[in-house]
C-alpha atoms as a PDB file:
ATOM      1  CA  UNK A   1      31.561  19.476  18.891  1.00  0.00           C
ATOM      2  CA  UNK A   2      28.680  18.542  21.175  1.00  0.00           C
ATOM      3  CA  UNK A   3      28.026  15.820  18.651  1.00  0.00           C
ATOM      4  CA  UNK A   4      30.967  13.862  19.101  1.00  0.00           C
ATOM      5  CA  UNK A   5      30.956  14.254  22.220  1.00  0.00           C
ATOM      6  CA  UNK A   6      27.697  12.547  22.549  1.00  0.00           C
ATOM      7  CA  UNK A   7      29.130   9.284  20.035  1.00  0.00           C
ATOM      8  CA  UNK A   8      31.815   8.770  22.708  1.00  0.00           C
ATOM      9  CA  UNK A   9      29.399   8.050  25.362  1.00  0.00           C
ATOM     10  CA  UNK A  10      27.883   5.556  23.178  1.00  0.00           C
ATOM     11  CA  UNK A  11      29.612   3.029  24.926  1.00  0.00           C
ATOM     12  CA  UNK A  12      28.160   4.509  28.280  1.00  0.00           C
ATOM     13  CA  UNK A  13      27.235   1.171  30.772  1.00  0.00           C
ATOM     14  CA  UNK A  14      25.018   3.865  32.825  1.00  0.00           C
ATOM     15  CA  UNK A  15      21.703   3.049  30.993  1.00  0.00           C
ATOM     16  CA  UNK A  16      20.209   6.302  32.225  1.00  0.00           C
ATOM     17  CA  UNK A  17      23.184   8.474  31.301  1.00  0.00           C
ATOM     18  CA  UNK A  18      22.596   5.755  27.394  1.00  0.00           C
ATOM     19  CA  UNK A  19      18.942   7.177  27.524  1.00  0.00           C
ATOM     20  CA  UNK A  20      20.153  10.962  27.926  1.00  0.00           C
ATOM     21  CA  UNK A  21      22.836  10.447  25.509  1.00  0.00           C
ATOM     22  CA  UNK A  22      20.706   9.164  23.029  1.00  0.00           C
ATOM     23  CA  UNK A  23      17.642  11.296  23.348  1.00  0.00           C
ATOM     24  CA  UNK A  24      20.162  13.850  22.796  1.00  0.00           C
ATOM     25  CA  UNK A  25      20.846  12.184  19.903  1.00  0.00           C
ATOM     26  CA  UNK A  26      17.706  11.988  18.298  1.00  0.00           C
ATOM     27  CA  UNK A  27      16.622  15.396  18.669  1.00  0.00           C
ATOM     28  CA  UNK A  28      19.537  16.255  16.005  1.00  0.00           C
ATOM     29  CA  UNK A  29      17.302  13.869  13.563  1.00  0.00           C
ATOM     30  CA  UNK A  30      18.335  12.787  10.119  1.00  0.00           C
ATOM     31  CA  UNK A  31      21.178  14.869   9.536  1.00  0.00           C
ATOM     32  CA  UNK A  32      22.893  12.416  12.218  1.00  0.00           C
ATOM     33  CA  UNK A  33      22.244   9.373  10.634  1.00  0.00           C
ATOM     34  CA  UNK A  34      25.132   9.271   8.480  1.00  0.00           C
ATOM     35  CA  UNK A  35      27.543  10.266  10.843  1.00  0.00           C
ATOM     36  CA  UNK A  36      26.379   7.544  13.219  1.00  0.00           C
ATOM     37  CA  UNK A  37      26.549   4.606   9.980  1.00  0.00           C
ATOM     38  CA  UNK A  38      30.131   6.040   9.640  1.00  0.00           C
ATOM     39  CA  UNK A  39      30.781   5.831  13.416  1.00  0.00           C
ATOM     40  CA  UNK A  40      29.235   2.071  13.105  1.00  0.00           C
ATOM     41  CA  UNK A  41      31.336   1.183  10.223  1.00  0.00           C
ATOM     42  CA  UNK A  42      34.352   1.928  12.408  1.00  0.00           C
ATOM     43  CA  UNK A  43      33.465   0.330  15.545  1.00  0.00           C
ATOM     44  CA  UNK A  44      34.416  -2.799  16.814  1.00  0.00           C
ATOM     45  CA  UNK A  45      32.123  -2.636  19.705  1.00  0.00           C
ATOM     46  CA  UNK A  46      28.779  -4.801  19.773  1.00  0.00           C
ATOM     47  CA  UNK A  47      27.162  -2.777  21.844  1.00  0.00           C
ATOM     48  CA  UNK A  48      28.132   0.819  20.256  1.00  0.00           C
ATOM     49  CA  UNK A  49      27.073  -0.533  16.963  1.00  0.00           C
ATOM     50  CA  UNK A  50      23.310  -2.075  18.686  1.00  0.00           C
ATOM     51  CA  UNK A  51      23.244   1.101  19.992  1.00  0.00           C
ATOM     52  CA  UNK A  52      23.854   3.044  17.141  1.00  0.00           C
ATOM     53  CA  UNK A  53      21.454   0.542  14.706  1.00  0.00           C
ATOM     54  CA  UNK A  54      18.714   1.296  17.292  1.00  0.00           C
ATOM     55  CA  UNK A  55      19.340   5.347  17.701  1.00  0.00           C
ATOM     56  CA  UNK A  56      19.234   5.393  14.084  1.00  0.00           C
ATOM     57  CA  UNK A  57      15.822   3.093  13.643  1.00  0.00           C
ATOM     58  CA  UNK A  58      14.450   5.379  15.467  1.00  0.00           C
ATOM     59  CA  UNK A  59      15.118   8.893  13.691  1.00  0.00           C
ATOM     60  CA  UNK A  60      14.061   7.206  10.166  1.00  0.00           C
ATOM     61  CA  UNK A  61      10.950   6.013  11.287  1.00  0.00           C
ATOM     62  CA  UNK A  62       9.933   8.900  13.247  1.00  0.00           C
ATOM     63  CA  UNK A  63      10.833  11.254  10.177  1.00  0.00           C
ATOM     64  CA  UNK A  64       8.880   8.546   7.778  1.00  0.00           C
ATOM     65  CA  UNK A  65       5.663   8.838  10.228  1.00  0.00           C
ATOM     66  CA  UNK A  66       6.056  12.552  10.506  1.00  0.00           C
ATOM     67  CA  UNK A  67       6.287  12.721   6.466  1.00  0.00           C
ATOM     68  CA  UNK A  68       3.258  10.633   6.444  1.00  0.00           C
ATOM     69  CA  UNK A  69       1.129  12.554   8.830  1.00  0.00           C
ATOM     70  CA  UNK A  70       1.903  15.854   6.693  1.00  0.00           C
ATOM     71  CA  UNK A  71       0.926  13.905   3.909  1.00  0.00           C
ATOM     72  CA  UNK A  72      -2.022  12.549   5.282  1.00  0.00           C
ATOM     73  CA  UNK A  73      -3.072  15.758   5.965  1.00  0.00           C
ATOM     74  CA  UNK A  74      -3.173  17.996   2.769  1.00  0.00           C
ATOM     75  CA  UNK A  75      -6.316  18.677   1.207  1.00  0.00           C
ATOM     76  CA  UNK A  76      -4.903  16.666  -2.034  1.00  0.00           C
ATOM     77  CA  UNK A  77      -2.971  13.004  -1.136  1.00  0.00           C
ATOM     78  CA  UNK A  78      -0.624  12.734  -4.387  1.00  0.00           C
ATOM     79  CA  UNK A  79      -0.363   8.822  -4.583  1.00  0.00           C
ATOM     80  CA  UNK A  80       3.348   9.235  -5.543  1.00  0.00           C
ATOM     81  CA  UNK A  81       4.686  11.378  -2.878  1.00  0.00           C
ATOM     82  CA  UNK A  82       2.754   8.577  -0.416  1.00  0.00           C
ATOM     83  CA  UNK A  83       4.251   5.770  -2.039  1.00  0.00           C
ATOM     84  CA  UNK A  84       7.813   7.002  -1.879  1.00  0.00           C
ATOM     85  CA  UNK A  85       7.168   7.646   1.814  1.00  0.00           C
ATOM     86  CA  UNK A  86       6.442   4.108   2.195  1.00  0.00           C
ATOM     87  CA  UNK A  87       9.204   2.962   0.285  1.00  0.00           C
ATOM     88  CA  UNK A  88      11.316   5.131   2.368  1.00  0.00           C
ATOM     89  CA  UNK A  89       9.962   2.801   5.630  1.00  0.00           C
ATOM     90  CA  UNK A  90      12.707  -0.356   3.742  1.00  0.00           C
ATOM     91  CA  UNK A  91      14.540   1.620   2.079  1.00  0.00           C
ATOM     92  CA  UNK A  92      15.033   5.261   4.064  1.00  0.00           C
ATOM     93  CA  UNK A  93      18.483   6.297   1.428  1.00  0.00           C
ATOM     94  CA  UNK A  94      16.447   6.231  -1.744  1.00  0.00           C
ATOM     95  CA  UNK A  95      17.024   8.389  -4.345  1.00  0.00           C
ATOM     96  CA  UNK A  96      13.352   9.864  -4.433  1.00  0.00           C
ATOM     97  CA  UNK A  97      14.668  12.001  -7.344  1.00  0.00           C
ATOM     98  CA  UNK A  98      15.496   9.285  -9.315  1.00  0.00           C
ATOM     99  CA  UNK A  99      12.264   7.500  -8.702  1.00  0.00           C
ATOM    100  CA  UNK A 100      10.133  10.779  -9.747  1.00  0.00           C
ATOM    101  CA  UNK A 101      12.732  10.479 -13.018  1.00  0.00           C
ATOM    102  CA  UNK A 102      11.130   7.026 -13.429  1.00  0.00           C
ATOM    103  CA  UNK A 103       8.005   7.396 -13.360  1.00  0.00           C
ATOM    104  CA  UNK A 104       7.734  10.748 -15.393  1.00  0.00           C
ATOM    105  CA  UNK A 105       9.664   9.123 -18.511  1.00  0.00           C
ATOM    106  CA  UNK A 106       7.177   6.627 -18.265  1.00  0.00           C
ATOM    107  CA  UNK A 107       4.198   9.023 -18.366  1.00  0.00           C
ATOM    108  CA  UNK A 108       5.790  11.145 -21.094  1.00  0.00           C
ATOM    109  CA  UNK A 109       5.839   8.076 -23.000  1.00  0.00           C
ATOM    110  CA  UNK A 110       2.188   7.385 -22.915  1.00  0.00           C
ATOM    111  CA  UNK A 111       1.539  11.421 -22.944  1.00  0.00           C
ATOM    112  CA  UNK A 112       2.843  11.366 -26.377  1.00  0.00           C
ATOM    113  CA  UNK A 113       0.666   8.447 -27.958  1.00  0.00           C
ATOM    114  CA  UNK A 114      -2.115  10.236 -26.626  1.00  0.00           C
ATOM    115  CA  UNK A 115      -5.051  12.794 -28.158  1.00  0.00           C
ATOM    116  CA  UNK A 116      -8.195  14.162 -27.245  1.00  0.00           C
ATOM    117  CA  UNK A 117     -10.001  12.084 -30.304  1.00  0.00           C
ATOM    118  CA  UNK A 118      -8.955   8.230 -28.404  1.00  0.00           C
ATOM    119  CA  UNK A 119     -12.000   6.717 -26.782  1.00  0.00           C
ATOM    120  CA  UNK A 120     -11.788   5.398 -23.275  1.00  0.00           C
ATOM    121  CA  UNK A 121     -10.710   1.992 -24.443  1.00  0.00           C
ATOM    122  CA  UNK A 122      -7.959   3.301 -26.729  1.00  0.00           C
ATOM    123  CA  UNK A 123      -6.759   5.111 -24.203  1.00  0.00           C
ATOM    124  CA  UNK A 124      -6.231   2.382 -22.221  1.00  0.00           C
ATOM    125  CA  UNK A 125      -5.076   0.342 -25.173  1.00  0.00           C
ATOM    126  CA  UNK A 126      -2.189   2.850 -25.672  1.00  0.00           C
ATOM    127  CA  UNK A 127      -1.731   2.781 -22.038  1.00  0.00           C
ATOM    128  CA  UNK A 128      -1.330  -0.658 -22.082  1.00  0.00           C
ATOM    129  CA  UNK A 129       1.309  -0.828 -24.957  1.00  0.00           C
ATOM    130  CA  UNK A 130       3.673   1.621 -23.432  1.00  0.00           C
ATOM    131  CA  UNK A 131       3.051  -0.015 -19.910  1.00  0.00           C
ATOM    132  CA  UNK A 132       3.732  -3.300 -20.277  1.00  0.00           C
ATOM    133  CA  UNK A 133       5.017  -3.684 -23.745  1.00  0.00           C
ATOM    134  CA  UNK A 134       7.259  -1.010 -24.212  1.00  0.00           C
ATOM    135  CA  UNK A 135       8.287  -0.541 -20.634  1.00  0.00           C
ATOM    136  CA  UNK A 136       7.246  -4.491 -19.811  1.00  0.00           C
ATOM    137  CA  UNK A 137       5.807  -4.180 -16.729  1.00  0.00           C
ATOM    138  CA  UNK A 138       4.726  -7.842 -14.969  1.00  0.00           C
ATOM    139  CA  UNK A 139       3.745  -9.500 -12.214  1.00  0.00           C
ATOM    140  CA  UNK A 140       5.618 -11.533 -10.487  1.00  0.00           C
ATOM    141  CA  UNK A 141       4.646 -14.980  -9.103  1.00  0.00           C
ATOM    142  CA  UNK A 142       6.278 -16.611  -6.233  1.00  0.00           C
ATOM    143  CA  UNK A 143       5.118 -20.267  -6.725  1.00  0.00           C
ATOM    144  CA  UNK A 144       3.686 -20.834  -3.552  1.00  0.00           C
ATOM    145  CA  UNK A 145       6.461 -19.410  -1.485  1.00  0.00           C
ATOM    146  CA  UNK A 146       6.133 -16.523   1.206  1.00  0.00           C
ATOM    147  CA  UNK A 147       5.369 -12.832  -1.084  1.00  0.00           C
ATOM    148  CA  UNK A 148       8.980 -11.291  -1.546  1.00  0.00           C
ATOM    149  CA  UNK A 149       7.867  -7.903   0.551  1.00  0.00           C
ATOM    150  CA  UNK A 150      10.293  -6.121  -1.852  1.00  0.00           C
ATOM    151  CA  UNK A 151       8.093  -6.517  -4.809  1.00  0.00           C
ATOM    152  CA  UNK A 152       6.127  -3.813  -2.739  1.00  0.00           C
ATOM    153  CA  UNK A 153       8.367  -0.910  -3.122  1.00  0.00           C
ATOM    154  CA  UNK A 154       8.160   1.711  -5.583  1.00  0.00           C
ATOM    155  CA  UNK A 155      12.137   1.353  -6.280  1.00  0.00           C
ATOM    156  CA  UNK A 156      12.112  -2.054  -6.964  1.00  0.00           C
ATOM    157  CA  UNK A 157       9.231  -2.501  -9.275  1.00  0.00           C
ATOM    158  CA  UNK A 158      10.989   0.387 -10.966  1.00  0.00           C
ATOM    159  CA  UNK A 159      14.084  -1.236 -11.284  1.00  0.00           C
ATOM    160  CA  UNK A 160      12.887  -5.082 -11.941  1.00  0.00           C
ATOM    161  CA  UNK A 161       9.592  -4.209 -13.902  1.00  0.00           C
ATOM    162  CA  UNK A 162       8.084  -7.160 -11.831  1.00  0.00           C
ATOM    163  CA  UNK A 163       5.592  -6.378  -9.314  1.00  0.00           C
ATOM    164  CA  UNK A 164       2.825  -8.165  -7.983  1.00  0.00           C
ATOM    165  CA  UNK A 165      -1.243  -7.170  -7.919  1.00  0.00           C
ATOM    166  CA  UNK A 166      -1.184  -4.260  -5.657  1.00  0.00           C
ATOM    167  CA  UNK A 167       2.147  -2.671  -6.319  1.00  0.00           C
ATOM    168  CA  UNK A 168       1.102  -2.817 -10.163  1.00  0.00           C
ATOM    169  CA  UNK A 169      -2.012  -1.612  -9.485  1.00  0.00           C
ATOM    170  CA  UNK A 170      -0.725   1.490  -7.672  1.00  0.00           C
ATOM    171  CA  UNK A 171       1.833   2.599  -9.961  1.00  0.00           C
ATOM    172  CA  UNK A 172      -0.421   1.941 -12.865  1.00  0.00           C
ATOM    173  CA  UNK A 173      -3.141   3.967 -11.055  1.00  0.00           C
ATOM    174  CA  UNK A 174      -0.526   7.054 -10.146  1.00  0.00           C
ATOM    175  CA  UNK A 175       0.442   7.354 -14.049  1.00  0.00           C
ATOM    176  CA  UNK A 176      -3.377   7.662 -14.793  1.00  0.00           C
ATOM    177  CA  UNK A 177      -3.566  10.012 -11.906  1.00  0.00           C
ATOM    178  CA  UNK A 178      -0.132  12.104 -13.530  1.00  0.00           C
ATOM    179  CA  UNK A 179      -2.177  12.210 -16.602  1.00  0.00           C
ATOM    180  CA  UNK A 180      -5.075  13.359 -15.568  1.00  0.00           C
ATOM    181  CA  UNK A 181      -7.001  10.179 -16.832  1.00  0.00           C
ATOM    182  CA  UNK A 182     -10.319   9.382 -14.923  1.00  0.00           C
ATOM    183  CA  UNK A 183      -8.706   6.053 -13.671  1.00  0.00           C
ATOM    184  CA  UNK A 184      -9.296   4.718  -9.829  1.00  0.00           C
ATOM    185  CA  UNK A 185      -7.972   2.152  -7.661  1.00  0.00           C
ATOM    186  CA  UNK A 186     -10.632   0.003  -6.588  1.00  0.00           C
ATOM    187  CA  UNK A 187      -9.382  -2.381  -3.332  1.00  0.00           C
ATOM    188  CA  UNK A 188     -10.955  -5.766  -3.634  1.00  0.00           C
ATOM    189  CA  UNK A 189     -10.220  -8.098  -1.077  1.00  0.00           C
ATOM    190  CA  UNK A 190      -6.835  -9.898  -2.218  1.00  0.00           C
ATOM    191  CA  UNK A 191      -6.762  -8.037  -5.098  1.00  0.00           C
ATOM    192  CA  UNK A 192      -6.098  -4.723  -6.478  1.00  0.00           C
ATOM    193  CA  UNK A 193      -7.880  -3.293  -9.944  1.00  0.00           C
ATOM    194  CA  UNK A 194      -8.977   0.048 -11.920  1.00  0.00           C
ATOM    195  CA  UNK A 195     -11.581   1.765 -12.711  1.00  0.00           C
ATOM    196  CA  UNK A 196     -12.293   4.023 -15.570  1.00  0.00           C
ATOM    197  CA  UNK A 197     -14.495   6.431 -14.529  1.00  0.00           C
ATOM    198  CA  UNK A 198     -17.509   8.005 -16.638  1.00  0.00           C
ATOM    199  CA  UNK A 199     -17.837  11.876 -16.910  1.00  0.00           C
ATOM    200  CA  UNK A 200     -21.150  12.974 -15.964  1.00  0.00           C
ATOM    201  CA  UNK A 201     -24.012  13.297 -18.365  1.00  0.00           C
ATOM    202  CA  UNK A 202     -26.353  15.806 -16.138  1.00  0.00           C
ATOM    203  CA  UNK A 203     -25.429  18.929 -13.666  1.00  0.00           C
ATOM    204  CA  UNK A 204     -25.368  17.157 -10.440  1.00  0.00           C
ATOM    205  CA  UNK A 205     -24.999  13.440 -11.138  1.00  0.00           C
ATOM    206  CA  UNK A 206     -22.321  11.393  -9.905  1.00  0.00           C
ATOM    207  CA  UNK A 207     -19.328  10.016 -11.803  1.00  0.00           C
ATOM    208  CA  UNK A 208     -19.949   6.383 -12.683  1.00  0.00           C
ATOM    209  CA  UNK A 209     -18.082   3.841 -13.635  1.00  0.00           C
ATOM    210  CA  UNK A 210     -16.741   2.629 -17.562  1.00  0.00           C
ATOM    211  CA  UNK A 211     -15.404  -0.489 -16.700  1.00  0.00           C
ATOM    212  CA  UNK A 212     -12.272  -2.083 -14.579  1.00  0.00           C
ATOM    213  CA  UNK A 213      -9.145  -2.667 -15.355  1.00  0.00           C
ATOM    214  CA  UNK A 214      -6.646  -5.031 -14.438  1.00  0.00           C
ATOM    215  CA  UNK A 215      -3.172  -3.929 -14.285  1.00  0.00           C
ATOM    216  CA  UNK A 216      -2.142  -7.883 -13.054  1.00  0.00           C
ATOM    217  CA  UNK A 217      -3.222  -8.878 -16.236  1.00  0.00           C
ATOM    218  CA  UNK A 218      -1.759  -7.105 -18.712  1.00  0.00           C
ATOM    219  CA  UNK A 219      -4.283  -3.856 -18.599  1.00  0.00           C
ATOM    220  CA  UNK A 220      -7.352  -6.724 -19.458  1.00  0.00           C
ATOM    221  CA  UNK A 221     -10.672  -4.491 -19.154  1.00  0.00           C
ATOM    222  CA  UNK A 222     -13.818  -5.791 -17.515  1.00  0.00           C
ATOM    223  CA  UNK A 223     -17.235  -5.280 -16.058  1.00  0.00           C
ATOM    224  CA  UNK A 224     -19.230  -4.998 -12.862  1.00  0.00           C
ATOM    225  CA  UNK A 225     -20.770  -8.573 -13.691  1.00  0.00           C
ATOM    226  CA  UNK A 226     -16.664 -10.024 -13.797  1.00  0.00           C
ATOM    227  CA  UNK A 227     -16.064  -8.217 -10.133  1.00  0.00           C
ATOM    228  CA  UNK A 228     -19.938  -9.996  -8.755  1.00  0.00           C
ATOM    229  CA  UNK A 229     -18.478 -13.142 -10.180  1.00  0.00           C
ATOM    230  CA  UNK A 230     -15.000 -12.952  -8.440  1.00  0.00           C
ATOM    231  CA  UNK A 231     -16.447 -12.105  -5.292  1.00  0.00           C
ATOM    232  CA  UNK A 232     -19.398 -15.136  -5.771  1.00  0.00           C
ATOM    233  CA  UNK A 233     -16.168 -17.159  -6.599  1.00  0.00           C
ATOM    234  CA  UNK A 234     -14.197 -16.036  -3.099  1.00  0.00           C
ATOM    235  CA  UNK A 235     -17.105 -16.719  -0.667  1.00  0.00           C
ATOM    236  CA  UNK A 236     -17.168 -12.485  -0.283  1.00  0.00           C
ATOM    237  CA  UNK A 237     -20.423 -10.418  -0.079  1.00  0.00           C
ATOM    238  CA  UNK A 238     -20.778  -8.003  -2.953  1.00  0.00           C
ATOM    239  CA  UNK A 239     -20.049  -5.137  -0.596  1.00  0.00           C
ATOM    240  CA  UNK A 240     -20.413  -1.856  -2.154  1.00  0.00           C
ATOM    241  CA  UNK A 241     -17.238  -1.074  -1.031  1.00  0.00           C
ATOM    242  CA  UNK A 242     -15.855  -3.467  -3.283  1.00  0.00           C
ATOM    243  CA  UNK A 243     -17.544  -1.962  -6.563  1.00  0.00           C
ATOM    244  CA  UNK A 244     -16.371   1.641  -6.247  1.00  0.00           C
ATOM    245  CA  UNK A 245     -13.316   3.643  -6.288  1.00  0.00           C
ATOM    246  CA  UNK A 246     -11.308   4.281  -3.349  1.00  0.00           C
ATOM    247  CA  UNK A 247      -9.156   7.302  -2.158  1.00  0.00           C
ATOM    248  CA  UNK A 248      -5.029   7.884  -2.071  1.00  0.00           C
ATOM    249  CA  UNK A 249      -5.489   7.172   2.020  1.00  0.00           C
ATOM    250  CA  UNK A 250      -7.340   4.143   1.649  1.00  0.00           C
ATOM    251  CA  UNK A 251      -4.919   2.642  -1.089  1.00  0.00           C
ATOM    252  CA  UNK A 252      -1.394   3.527   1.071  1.00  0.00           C
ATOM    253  CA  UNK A 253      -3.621   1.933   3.935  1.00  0.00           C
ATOM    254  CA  UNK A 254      -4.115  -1.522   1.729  1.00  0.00           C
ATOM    255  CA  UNK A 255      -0.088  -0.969   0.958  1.00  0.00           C
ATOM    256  CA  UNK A 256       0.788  -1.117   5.064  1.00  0.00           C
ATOM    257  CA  UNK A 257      -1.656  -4.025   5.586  1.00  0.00           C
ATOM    258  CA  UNK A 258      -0.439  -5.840   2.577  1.00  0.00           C
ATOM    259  CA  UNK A 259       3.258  -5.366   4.024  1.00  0.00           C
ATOM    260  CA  UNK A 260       2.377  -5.681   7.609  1.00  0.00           C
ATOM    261  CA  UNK A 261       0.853  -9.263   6.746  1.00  0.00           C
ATOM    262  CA  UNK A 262       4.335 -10.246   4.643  1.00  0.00           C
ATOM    263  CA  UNK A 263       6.462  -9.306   7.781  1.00  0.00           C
ATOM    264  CA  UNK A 264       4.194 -11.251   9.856  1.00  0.00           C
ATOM    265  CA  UNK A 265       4.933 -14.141   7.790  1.00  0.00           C
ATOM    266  CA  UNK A 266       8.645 -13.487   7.316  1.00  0.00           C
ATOM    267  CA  UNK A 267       8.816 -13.590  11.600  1.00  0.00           C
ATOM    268  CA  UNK A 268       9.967  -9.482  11.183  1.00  0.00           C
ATOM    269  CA  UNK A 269       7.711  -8.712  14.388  1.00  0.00           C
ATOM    270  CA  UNK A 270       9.090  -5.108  14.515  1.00  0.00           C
ATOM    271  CA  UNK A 271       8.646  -4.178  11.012  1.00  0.00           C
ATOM    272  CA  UNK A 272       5.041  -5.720  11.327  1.00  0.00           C
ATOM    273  CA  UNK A 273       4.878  -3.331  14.971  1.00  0.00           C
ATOM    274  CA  UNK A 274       5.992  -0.420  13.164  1.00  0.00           C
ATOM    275  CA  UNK A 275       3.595  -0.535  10.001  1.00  0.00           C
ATOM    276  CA  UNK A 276       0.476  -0.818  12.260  1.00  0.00           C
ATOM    277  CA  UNK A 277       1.431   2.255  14.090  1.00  0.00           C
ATOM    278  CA  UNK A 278       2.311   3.949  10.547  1.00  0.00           C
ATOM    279  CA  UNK A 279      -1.721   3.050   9.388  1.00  0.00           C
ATOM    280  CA  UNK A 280      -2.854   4.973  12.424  1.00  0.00           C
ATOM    281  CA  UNK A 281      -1.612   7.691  10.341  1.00  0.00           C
ATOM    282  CA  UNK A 282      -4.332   7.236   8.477  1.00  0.00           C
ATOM    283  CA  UNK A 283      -7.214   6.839  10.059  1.00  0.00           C
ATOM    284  CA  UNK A 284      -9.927   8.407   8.047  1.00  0.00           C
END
């Protein structure tokens, strides 16, 4: 009752009594939201429906930065629960249930051409077959236009198959991770590869590296000597950094720059505002 009370002062001209109203509002959170797109679908009012867009901006991206601080915070950072937040931030009605479908057919379907006698390369071999053969994964290239910042989200890569470096790379990296196969992002600068990590030999020695993969490129394995001669190639120092796996927080961080860039080239100024206060999340 309070509720609808509150939608008919939408159209308050008070702005403080507005401000009230709508603080009022957004303290209900998301179970409002659809209640207010039904109210907005019915309105012939301009300013009832700003309003309304606005009011409801705001409850989706505070509950997508609240999901991503709890996230951000667990001892563990599952790389699909943090990419479905961020594909929430475009797309906040997404059927995460769906998505989670997605992705485990896909890993059942490489689950069951694998066994504990494959070497590291067949493993990735098979991984490669069901990845982008049977399931035909690609990138997508835009010709020299601005990046589509939809080929980004988890839903869409899904759907189309067609992704471009990092969005492949992440997916392919959280179906290694769903496996439990000792593959890594690695974040090089405009790009986004694998590693396949080696077990260690001795008590107390660190996991090194197999070699890198390239999910942009069909699964194409390479070397250390392949990532110095990129970086030669780019006019970048061969920063450690570059060489060595990263974490879950430092990959969704490369997904907001990545998308706070494309926004910043599309002229979305708000979008761009609201990613850079989403990767102060993440500070780590």
């Amino acid at each position: 009752m309070e509720f609808q009370a509150l939608i008919s002062l939408l159209d308050d001209p008070d702005p403080v009594a507005y401000n009230s109203v709508s603080k009022r509002i957004f303290d209900l959170g998301p179970p409002a939201v659809h209640v207010l797109e039904d109210v907005w679908e019915h309105s012939f009012d301009e300013l009832v429906q700003s309003r309304i867009e606005q009011i409801v901006h705001h409850i989706q991206f505070e509950d997508i930065r609240k999901k991503l601080s709890e996230w951000s915070s667990r001892e563990e950072n599952d790389l699909l629960d943090g990419y479905c937040i961020i594909t929430r931030f475009q797309y906040p009605d997404v059927d995460e249930v769906k998505l989670r479908d997605q992705v485990e057919k896909i890993r059942r379907d490489v689950w069951l051409e694998l066994n504990d006698r494959l070497t590291a390369l067949e493993i990735v071999k098979v991984f490669n077959h069901i990845f982008f053969e049977v399931h035909e994964f690609s990138q997508k290239t835009e010709s020299g236009k601005i990046q589509d910042s939809g080929c980004y989200f988890l839903n869409n890569l899904l759907e189309s198959r067609r992704g471009n470096s990092l969005s492949l790379g992440v997916l392919y990296v959280l179906l290694a991770e769903k496996l439990n196969l000792p593959v890594r992002g690695v974040d090089l600068p405009g790009h986004f590869v694998a590693s396949y990590m080696r077990s260690p030999e001795l008590p107390g020695e660190m996991p090194g590296i197999l070699f890198y993969i390239n999910p942009s490129a069909r699964g194409a394995v390479f070397s250390r000597s392949d990532v110095e001669l990129y970086l030669k190639q780019a006019g970048i120092g061969p920063e450690e950094k570059f060489f060595i796996p990263c974490s879950s927080k430092q990959i969704i961080t490369r997904l907001l720059d990545d998308l706070k860039m494309m926004y910043d080239k599309q002229g979305d100024s708000e979008k761009a505002s609201d990613l850079k206060a989403l990767k102060k999340i993440l500070q780590y």
